[in-house]
C-alpha atoms as a PDB file:
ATOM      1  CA  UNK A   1       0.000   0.000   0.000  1.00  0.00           C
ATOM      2  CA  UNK A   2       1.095   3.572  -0.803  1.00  0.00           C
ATOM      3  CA  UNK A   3       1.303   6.362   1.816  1.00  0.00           C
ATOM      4  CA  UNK A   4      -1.049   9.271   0.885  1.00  0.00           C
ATOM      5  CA  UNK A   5       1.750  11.381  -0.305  1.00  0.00           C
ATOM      6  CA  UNK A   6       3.077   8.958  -2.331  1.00  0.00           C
ATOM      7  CA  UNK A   7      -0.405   8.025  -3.690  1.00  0.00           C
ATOM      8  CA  UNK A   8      -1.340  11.740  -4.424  1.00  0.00           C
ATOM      9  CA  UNK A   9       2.623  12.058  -6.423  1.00  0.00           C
ATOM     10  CA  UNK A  10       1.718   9.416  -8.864  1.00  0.00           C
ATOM     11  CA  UNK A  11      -1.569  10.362  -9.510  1.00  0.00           C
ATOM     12  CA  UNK A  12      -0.077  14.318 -10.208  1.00  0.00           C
ATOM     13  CA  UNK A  13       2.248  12.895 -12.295  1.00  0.00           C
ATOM     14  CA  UNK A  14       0.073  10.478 -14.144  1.00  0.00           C
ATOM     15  CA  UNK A  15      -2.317  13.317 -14.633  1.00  0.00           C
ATOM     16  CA  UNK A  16       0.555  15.167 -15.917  1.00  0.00           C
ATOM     17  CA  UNK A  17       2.090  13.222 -18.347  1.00  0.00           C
ATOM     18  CA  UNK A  18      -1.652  12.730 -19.926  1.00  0.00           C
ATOM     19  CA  UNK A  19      -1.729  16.289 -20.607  1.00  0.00           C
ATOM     20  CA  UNK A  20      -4.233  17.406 -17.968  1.00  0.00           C
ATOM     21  CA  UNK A  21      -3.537  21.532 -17.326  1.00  0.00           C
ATOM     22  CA  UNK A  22      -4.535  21.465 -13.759  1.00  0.00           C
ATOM     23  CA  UNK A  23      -3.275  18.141 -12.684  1.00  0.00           C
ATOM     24  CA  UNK A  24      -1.953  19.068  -9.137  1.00  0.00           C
ATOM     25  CA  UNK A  25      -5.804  20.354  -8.579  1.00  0.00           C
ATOM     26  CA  UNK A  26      -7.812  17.685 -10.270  1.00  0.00           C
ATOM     27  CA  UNK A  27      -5.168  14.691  -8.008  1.00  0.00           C
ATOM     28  CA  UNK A  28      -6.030  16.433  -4.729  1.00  0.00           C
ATOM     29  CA  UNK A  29     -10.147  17.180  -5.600  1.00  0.00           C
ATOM     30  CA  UNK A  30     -10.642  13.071  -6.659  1.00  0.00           C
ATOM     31  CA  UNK A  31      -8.184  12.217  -3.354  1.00  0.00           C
ATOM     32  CA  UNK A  32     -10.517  14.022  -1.136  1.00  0.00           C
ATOM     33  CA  UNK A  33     -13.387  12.738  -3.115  1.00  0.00           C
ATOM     34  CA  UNK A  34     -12.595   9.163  -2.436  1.00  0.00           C
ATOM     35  CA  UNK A  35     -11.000   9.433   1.201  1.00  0.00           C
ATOM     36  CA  UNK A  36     -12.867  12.334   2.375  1.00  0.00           C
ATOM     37  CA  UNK A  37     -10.645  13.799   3.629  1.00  0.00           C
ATOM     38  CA  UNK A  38      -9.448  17.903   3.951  1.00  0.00           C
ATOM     39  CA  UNK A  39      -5.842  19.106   3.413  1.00  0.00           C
ATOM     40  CA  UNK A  40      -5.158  19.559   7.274  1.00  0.00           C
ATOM     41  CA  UNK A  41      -5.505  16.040   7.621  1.00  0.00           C
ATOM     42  CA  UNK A  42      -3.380  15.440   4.593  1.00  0.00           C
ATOM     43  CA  UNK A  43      -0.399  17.536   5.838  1.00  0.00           C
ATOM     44  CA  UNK A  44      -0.959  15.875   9.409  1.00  0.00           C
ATOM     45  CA  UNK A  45      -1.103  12.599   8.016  1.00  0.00           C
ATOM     46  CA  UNK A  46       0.257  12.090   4.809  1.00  0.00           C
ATOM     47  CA  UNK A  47       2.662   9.779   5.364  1.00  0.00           C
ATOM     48  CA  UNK A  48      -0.298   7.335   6.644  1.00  0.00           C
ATOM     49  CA  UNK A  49      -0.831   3.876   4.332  1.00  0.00           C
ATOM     50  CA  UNK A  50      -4.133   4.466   2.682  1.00  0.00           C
ATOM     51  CA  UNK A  51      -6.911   1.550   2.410  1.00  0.00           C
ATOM     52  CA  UNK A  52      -5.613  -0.682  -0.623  1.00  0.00           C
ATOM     53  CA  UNK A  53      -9.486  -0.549  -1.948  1.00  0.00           C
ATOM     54  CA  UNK A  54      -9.889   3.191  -1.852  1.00  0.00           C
ATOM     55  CA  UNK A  55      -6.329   3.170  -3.374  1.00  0.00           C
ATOM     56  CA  UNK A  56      -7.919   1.039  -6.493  1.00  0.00           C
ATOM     57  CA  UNK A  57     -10.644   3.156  -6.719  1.00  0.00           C
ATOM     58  CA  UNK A  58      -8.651   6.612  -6.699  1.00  0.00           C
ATOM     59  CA  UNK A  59      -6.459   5.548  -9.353  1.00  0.00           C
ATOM     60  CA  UNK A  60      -9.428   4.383 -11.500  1.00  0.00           C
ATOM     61  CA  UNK A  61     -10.733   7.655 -11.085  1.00  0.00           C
ATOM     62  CA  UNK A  62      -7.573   9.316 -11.720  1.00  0.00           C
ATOM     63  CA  UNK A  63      -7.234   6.957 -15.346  1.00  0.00           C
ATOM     64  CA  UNK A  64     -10.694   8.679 -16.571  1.00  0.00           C
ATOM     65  CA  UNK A  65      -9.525  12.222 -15.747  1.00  0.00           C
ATOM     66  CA  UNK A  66      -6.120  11.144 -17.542  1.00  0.00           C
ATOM     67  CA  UNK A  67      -8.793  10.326 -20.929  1.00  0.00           C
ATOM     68  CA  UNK A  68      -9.935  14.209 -20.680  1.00  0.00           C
ATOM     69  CA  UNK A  69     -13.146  12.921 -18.491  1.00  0.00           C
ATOM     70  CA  UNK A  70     -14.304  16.358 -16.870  1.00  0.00           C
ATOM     71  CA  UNK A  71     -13.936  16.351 -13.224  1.00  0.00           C
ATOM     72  CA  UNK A  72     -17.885  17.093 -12.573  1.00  0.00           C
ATOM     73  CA  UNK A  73     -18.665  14.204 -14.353  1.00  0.00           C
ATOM     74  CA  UNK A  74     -16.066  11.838 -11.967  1.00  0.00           C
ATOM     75  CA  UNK A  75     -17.444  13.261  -8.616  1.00  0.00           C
ATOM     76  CA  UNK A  76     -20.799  14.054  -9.583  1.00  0.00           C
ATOM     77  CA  UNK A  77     -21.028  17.334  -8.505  1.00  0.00           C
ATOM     78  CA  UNK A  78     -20.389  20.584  -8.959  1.00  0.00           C
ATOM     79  CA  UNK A  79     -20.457  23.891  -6.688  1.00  0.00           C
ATOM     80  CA  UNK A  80     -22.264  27.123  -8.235  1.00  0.00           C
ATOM     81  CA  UNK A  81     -23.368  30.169  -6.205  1.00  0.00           C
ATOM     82  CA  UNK A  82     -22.673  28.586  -2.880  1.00  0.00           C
ATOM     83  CA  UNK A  83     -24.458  25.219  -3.312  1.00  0.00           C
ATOM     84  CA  UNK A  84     -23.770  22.185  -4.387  1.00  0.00           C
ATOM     85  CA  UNK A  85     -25.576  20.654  -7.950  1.00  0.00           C
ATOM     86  CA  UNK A  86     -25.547  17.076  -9.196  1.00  0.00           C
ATOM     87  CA  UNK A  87     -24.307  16.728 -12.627  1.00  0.00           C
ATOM     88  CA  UNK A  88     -24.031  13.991 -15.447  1.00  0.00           C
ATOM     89  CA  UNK A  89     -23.385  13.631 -18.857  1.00  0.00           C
ATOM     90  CA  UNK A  90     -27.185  14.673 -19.358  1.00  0.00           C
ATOM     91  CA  UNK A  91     -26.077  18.535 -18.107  1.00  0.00           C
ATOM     92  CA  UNK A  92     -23.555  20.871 -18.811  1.00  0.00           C
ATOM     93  CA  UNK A  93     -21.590  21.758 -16.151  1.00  0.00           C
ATOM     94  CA  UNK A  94     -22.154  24.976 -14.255  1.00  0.00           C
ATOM     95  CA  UNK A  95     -19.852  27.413 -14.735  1.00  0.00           C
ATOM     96  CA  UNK A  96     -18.738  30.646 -12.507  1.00  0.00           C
ATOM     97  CA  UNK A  97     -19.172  32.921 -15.597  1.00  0.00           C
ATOM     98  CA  UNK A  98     -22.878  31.792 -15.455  1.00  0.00           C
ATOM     99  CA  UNK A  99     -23.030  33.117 -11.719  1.00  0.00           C
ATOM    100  CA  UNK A 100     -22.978  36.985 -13.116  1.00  0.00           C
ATOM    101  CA  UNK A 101     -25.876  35.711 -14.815  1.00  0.00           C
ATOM    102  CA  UNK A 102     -27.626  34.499 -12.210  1.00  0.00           C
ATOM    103  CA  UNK A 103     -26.334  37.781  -9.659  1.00  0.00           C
ATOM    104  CA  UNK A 104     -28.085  40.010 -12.275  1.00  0.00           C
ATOM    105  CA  UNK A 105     -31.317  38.359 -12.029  1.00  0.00           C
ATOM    106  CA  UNK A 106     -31.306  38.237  -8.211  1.00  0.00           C
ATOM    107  CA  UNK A 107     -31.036  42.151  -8.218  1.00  0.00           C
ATOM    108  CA  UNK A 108     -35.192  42.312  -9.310  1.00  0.00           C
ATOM    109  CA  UNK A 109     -36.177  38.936  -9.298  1.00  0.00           C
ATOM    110  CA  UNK A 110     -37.806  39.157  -5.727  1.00  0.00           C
ATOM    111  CA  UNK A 111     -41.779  38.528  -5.740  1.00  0.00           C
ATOM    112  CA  UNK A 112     -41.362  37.811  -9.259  1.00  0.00           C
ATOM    113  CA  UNK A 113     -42.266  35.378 -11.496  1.00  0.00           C
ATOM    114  CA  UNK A 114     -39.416  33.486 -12.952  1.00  0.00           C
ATOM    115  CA  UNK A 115     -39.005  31.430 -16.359  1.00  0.00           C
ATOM    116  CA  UNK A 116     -35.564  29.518 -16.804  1.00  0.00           C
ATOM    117  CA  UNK A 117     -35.425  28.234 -20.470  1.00  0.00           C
ATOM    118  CA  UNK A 118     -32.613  25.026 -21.194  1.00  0.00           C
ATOM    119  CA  UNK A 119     -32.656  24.746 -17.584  1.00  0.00           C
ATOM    120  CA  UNK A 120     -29.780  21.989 -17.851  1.00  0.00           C
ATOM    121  CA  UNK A 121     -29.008  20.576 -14.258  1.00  0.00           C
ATOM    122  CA  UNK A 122     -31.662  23.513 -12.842  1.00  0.00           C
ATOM    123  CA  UNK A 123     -28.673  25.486 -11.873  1.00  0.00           C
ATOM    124  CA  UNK A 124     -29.980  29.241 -12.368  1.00  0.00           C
ATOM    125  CA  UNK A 125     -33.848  29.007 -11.374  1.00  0.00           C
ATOM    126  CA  UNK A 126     -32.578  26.874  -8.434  1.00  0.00           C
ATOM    127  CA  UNK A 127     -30.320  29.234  -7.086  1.00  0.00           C
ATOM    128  CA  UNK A 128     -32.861  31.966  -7.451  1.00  0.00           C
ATOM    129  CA  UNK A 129     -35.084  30.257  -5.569  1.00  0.00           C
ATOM    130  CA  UNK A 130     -32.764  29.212  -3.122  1.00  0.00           C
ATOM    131  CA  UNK A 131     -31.371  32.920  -2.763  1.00  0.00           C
ATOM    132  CA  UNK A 132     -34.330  34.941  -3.207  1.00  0.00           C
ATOM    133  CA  UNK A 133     -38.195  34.982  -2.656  1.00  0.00           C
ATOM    134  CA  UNK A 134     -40.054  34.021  -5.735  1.00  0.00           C
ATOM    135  CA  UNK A 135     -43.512  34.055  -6.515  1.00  0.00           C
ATOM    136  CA  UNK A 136     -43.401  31.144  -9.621  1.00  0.00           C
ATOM    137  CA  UNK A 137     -40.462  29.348 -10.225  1.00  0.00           C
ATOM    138  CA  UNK A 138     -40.410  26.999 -13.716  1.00  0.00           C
ATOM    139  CA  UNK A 139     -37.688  25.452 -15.543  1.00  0.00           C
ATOM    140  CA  UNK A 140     -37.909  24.002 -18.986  1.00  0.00           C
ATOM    141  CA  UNK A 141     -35.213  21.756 -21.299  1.00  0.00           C
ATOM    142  CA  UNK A 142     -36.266  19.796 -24.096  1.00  0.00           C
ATOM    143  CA  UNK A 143     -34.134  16.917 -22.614  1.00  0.00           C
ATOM    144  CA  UNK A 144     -35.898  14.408 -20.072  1.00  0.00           C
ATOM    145  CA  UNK A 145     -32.471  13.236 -18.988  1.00  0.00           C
ATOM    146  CA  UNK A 146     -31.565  16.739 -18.135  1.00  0.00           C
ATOM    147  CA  UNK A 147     -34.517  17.584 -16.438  1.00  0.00           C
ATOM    148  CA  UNK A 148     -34.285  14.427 -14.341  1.00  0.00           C
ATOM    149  CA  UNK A 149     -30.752  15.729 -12.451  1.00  0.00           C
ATOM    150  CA  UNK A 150     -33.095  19.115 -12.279  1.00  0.00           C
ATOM    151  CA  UNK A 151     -35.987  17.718 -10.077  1.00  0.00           C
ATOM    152  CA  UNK A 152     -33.463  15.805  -7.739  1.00  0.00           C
ATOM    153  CA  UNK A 153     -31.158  19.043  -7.370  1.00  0.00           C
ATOM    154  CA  UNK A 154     -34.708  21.074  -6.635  1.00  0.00           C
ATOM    155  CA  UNK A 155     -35.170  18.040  -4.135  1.00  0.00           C
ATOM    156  CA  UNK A 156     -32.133  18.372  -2.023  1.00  0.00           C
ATOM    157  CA  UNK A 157     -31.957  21.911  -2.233  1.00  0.00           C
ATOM    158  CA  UNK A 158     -35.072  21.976  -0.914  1.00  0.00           C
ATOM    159  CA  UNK A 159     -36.525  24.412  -3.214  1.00  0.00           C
ATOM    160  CA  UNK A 160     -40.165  24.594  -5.263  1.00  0.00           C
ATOM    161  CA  UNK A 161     -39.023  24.551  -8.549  1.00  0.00           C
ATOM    162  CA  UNK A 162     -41.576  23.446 -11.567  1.00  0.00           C
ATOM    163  CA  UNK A 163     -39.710  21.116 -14.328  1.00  0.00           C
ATOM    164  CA  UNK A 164     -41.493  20.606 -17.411  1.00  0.00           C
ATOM    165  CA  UNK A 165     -40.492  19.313 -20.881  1.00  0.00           C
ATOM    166  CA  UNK A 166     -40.232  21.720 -23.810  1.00  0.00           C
ATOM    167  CA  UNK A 167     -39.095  22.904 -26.785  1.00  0.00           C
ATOM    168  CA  UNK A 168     -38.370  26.380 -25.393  1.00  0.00           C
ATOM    169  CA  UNK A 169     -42.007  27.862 -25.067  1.00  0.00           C
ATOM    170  CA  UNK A 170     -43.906  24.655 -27.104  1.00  0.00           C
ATOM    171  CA  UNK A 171     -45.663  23.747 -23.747  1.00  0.00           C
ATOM    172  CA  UNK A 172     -45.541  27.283 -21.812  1.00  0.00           C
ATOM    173  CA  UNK A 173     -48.326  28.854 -20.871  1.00  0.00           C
ATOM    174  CA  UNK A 174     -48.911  32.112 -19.482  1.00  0.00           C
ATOM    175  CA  UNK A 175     -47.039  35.247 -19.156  1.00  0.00           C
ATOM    176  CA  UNK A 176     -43.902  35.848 -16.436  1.00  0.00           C
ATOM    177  CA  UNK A 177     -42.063  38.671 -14.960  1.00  0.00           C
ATOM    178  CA  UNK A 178     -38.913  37.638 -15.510  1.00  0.00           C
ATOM    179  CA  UNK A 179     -37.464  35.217 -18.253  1.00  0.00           C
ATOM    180  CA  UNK A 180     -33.976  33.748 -18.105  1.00  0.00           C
ATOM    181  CA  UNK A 181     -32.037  31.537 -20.097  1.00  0.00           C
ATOM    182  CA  UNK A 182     -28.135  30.184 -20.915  1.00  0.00           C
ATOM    183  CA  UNK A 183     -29.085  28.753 -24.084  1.00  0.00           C
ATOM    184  CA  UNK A 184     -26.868  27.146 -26.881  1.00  0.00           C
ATOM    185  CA  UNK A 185     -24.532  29.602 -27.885  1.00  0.00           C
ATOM    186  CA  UNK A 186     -21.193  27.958 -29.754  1.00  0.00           C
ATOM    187  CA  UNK A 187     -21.130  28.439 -33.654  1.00  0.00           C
ATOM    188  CA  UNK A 188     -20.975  24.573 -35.402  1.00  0.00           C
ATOM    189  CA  UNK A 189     -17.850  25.568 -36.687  1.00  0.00           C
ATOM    190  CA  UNK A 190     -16.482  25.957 -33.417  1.00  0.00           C
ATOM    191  CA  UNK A 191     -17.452  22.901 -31.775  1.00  0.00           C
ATOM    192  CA  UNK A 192     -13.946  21.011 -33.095  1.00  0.00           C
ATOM    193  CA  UNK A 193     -11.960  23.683 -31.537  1.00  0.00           C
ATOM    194  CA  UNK A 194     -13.472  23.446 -27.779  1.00  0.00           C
ATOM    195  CA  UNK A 195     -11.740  21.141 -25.143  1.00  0.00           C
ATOM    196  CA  UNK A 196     -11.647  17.395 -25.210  1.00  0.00           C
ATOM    197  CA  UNK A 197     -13.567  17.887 -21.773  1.00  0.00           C
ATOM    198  CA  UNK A 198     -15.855  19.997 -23.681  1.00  0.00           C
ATOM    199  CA  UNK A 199     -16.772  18.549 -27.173  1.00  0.00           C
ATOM    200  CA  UNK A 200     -16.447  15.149 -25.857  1.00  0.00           C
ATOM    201  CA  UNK A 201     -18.594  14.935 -23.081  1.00  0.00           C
ATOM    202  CA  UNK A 202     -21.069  17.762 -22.415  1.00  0.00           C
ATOM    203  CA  UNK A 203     -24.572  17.236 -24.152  1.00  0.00           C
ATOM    204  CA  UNK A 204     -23.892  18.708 -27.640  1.00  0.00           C
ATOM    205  CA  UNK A 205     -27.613  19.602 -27.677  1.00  0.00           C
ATOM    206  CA  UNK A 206     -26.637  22.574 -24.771  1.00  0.00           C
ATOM    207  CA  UNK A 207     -23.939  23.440 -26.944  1.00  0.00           C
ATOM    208  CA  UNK A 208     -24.805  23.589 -30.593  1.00  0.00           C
ATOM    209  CA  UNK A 209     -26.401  26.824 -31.738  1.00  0.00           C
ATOM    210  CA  UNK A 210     -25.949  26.713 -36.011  1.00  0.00           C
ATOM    211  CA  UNK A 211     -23.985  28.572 -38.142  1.00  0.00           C
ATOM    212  CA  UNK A 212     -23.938  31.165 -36.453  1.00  0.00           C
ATOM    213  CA  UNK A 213     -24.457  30.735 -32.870  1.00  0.00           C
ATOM    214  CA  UNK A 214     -27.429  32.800 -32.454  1.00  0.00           C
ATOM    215  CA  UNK A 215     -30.565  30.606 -33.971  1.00  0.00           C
ATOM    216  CA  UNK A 216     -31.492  30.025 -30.263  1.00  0.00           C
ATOM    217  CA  UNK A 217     -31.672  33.747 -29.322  1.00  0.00           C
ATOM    218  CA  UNK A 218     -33.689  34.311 -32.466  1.00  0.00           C
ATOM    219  CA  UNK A 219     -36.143  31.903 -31.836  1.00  0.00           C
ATOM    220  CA  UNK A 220     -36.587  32.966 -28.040  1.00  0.00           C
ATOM    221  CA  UNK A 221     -36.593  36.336 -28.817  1.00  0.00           C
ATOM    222  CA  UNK A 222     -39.309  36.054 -31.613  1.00  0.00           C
ATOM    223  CA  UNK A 223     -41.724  34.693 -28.871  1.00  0.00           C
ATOM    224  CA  UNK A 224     -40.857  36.651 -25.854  1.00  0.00           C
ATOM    225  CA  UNK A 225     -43.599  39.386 -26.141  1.00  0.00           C
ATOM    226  CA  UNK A 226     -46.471  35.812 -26.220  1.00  0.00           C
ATOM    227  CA  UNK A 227     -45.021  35.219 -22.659  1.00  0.00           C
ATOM    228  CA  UNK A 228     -43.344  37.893 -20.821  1.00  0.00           C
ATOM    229  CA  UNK A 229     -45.444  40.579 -18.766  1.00  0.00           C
ATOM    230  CA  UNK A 230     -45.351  44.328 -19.594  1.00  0.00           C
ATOM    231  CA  UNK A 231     -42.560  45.771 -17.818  1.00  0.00           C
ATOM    232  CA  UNK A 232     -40.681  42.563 -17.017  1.00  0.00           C
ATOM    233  CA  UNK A 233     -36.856  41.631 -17.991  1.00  0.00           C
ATOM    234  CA  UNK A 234     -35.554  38.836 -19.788  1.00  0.00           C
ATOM    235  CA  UNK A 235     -31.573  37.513 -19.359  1.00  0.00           C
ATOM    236  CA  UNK A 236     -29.443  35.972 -21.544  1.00  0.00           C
ATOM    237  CA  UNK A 237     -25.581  34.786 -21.118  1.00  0.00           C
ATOM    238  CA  UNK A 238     -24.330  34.707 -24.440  1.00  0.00           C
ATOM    239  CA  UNK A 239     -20.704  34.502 -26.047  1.00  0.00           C
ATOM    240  CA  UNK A 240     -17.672  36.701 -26.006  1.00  0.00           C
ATOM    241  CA  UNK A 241     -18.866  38.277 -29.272  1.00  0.00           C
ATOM    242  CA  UNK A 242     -22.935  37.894 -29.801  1.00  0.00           C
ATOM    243  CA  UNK A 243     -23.422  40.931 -27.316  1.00  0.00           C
ATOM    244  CA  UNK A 244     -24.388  43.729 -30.201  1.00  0.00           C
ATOM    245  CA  UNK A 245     -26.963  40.761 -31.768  1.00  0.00           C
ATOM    246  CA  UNK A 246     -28.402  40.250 -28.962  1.00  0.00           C
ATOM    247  CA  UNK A 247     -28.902  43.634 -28.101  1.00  0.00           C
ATOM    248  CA  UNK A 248     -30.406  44.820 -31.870  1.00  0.00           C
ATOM    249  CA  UNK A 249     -32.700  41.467 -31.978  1.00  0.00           C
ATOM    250  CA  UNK A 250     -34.411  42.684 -27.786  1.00  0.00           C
ATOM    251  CA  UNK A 251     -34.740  46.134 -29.389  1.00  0.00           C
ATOM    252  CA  UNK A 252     -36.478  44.896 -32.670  1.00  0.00           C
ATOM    253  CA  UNK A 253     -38.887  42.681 -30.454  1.00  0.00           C
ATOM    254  CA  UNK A 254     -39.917  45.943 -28.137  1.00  0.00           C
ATOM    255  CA  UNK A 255     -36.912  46.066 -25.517  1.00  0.00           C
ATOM    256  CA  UNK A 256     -36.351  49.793 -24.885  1.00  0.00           C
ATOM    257  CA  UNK A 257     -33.131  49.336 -22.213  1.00  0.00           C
ATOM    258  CA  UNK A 258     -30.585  47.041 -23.173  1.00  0.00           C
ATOM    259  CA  UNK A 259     -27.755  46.238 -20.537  1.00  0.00           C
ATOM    260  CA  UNK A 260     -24.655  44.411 -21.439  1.00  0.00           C
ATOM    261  CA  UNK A 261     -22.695  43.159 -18.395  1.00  0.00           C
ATOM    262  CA  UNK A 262     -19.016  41.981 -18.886  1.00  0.00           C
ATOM    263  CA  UNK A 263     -17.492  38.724 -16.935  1.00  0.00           C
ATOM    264  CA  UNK A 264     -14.341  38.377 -14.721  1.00  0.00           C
ATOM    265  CA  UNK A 265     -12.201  38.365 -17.741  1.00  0.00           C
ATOM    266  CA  UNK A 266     -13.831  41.488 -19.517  1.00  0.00           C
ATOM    267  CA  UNK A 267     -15.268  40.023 -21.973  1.00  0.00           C
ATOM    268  CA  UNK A 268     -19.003  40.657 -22.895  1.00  0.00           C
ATOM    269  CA  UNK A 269     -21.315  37.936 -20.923  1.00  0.00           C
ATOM    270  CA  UNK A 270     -24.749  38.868 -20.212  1.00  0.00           C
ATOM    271  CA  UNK A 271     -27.377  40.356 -21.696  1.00  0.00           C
ATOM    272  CA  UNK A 272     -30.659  41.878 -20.421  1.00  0.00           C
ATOM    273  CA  UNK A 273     -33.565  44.393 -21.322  1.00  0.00           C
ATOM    274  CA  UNK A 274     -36.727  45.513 -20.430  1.00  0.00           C
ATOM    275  CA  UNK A 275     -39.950  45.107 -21.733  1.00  0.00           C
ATOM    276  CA  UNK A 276     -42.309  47.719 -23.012  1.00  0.00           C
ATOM    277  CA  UNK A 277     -40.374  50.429 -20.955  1.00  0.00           C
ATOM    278  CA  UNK A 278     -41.433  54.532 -21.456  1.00  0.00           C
ATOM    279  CA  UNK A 279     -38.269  55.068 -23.962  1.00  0.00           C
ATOM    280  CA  UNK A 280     -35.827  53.536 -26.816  1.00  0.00           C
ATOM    281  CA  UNK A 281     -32.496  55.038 -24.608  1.00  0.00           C
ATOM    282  CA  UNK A 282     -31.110  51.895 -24.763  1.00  0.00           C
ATOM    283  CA  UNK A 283     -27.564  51.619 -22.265  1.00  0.00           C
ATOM    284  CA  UNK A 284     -24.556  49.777 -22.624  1.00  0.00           C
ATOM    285  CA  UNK A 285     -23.185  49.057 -18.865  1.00  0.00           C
ATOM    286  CA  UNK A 286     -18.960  48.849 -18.933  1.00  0.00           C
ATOM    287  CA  UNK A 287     -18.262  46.853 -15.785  1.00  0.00           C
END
């Protein structure tokens, strides 16, 4: 049997010489994972013989991360906002860039009615019901799997979330305050280029959005005004470089104030207007 340390070296390197970027980080997340344990107890007792079964199953573990296998998908979970989702090959995996998305919303979302279309693993209208007050909460994904790892995240987080299957607003009825949605955003063209953890394992339905990237802003966007109250907001994360489209297709559709909010790295990541509002000033927000 290997001591921790020595356990934890080989993996790093293993991960290493399989080209994984972050391999010191990924060895110590899937060591904890298996021997729950926290780094005090690995600096107090490192040079402790590990359980020769748990020692199998870390290094099993550690041969999927080595094929690219994203780390989400190993442990099953993955933090966002504070809390802690479930995730599968069903979901993408939630990302921090997605949190501005989500902090956005939560600045008028309270009392509201909420709409969260491609819900995925239920991250965003979870956490909005988790972090705020909401008067309806519903999340829609045209994916059964997906919605699946939804209901049981709503479940632990002990939220009241409504799931339903749809092709965006095929089965919506009603009006809402607020409508929210990370849709597919990455060009076809692009989809080659993304990250083995990427292209090879998330749900290529999340991430495929045409030529172009935008068909699944232009088909929410042509129905918004059939289901979103006078007065109310709708949010989008979109790519690095659809902000201006975005922005021109909510105006055409009766957006007067457009806000563009940029993500940790400065690069344009949300979107969000108001409907029906008393001018056209529309405002691009530099942050």
């Amino acid at each position: 049997m290997s001591t921790y340390k020595e356990l934890f070296k080989a993996a790093r390197k293993f991960l290493e010489e399989n080209g994984i970027a972050d391999a010191h980080v990924d060895a110590w997340y899937l060591l904890a994972h298996v021997f729950g344990i926290k780094r005090a107890d690995f600096f107090i007792g490192g040079d402790n013989e590990t359980s020769k079964d748990k020692e199998l199953v870390y290094m099993e573990l550690i041969k999927k991360r080595a094929m690219h296998t994203p780390l989400q998908y190993i442990t099953g979970e993955q933090e966002f906002m504070g809390l802690v989702f479930e995730v599968d090959e069903n979901v993408l995996i939630p990302r921090q860039d997605t949190e501005i998305l989500v902090e956005e919303v939560l600045k008028v979302c309270k009392g509201k009615s909420v709409l969260d279309l491609c819900t995925g693993s239920g991250c965003i209208i979870i956490s909005l019901a988790k972090l705020s007050e909401l008067k309806k909460a519903v999340g829609i994904d045209i994916s059964e799997n997906a919605l699946q790892v939804a209901r049981r995240n709503a479940k632990k987080l002990s939220v009241d979330v409504r799931f339903l299957k749809s092709d965006l607003f095929e089965n919506i009825e009603g009006k809402y305050d607020i409508i929210v949605s990370n849709p597919p955003y990455i060009k076809t063209g692009d989809l080659k280029s993304l990250m083995p953890e990427v292209k090879d394992y998330e749900p290529s339905l999340a991430l495929d959005a045409g030529l172009d990237g935008l068909i699944y802003y232009r088909r929410i966007i042509n129905d918004l005004p059939r289901y979103i109250n006078t007065g109310g907001y709708v949010f989008f994360e979109i790519g690095y470089d659809q902000a201006e489209d975005v922005k021109n297709m909510l105006h055409e559709a009766g957006f007067s104030k457009i806000y563009i909010k940029k993500d940790y790295s400065g690069l344009d990541r949300v979107v969000w207007g108001l409907y029906g509002s008393c001018n056209d000033e529309t405002v691009q927000m530099e942050e």
